[in-house]
Protein backbone atom coordinates (compact mmCIF):
# COMPACT_ATOMS: atom_id res chain seq x y z
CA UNK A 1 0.00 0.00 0.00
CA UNK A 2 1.48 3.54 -0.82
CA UNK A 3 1.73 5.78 1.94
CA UNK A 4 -1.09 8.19 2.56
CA UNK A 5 -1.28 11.29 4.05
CA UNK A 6 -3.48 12.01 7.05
CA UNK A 7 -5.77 15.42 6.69
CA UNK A 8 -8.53 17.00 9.34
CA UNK A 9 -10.14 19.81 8.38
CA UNK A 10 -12.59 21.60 10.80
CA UNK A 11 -14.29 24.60 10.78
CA UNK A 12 -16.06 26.59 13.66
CA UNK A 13 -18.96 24.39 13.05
CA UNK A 14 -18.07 20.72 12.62
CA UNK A 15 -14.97 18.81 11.43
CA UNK A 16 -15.64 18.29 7.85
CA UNK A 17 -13.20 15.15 7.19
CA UNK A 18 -10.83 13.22 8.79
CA UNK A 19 -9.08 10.38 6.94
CA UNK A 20 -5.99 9.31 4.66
CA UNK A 21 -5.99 10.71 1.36
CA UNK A 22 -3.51 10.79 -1.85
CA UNK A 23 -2.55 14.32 -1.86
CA UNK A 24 -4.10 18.02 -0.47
CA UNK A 25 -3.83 21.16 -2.82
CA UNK A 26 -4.39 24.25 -0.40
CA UNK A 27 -5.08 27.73 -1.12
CA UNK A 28 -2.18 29.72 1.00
CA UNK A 29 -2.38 33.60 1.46
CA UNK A 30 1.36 32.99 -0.90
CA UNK A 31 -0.41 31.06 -3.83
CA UNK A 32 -1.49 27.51 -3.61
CA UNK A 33 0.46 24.41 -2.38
CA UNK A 34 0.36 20.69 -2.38
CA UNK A 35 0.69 18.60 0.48
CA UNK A 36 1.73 15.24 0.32
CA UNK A 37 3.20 12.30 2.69
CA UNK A 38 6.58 12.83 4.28
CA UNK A 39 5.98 16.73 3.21
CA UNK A 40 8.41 19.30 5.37
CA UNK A 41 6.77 20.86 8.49
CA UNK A 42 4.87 24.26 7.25
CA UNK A 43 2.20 26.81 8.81
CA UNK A 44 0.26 29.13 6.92
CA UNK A 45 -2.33 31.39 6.64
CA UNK A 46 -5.31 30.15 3.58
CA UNK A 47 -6.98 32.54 1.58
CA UNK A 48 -10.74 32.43 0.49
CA UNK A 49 -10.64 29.42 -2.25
CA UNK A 50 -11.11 25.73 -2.83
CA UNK A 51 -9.56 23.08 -1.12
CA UNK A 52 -8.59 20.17 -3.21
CA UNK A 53 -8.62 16.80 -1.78
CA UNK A 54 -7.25 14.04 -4.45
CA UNK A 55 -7.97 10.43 -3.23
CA UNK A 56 -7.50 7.22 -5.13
CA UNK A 57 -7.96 9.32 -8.24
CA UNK A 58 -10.88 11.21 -7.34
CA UNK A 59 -11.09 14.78 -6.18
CA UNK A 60 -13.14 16.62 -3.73
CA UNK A 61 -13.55 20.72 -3.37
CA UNK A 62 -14.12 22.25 -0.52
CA UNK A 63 -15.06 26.04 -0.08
CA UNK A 64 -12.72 27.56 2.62
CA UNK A 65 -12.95 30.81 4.01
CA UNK A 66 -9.64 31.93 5.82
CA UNK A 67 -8.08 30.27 8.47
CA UNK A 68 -5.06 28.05 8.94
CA UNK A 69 -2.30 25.17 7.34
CA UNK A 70 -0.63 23.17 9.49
CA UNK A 71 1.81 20.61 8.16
CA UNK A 72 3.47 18.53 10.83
CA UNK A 73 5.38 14.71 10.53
CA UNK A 74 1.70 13.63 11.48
CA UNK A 75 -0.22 14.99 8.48
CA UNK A 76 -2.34 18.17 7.38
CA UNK A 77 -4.66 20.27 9.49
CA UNK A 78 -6.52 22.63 8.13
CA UNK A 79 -8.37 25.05 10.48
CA UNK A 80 -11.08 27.23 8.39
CA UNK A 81 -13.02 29.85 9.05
CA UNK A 82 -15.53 28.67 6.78
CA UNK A 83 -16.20 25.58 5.29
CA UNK A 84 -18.38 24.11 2.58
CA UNK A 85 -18.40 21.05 0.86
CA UNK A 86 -18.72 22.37 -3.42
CA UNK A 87 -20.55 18.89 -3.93
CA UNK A 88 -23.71 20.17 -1.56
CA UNK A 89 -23.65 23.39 -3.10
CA UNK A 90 -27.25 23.71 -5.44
CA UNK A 91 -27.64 26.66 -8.09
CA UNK A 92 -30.37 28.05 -5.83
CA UNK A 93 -27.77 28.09 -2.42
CA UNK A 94 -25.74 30.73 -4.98
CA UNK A 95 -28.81 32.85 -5.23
């Protein structure tokens, strides 16, 4: 089995996922990065944008709103503001 990377993500509300995934694309206030196993330790701050989560091929968007990155030797945390899964989204939410 490859190695996986472990990523929370919670927001004010609820934590919105917790497991081992592929590979995290986040948007940083310094453009956006990539997380992946056995990545270096990093903090930093997000910017309003989508949160890519890449998992056995398949990716997942996620809305975030400000807040935090933290990369340690134990995974990803990401600590948002705001949080909102694109897949729930309907064309009448946007209205």
């Amino acid at each position: 089995m490859a190695d996986k990377l472990h990523f929370a993500l919670v927001s004010p509300e609820r934590e919105l996922f917790n497991g081992e995934v592929d590979h995290v694309v986040v948007p940083g206030s310094e453009g956006e990065f990539g997380v992946m196993p056995n990545h270096a330790p990093v903090m930093s701050v997000i910017k309003p944008g989508a949160l890519r989560v890449i998992n056995d091929g398949a990716e997942r968007r996620i809305f975030v709103n400000g807040g935090f990155a933290d990369v340690t030797p134990e995974g990803l945390t990401v600590l948002a503001e705001e949080a909102v899964d694109l897949a729930d989204v309907t064309a009448a939410d946007l209205e």
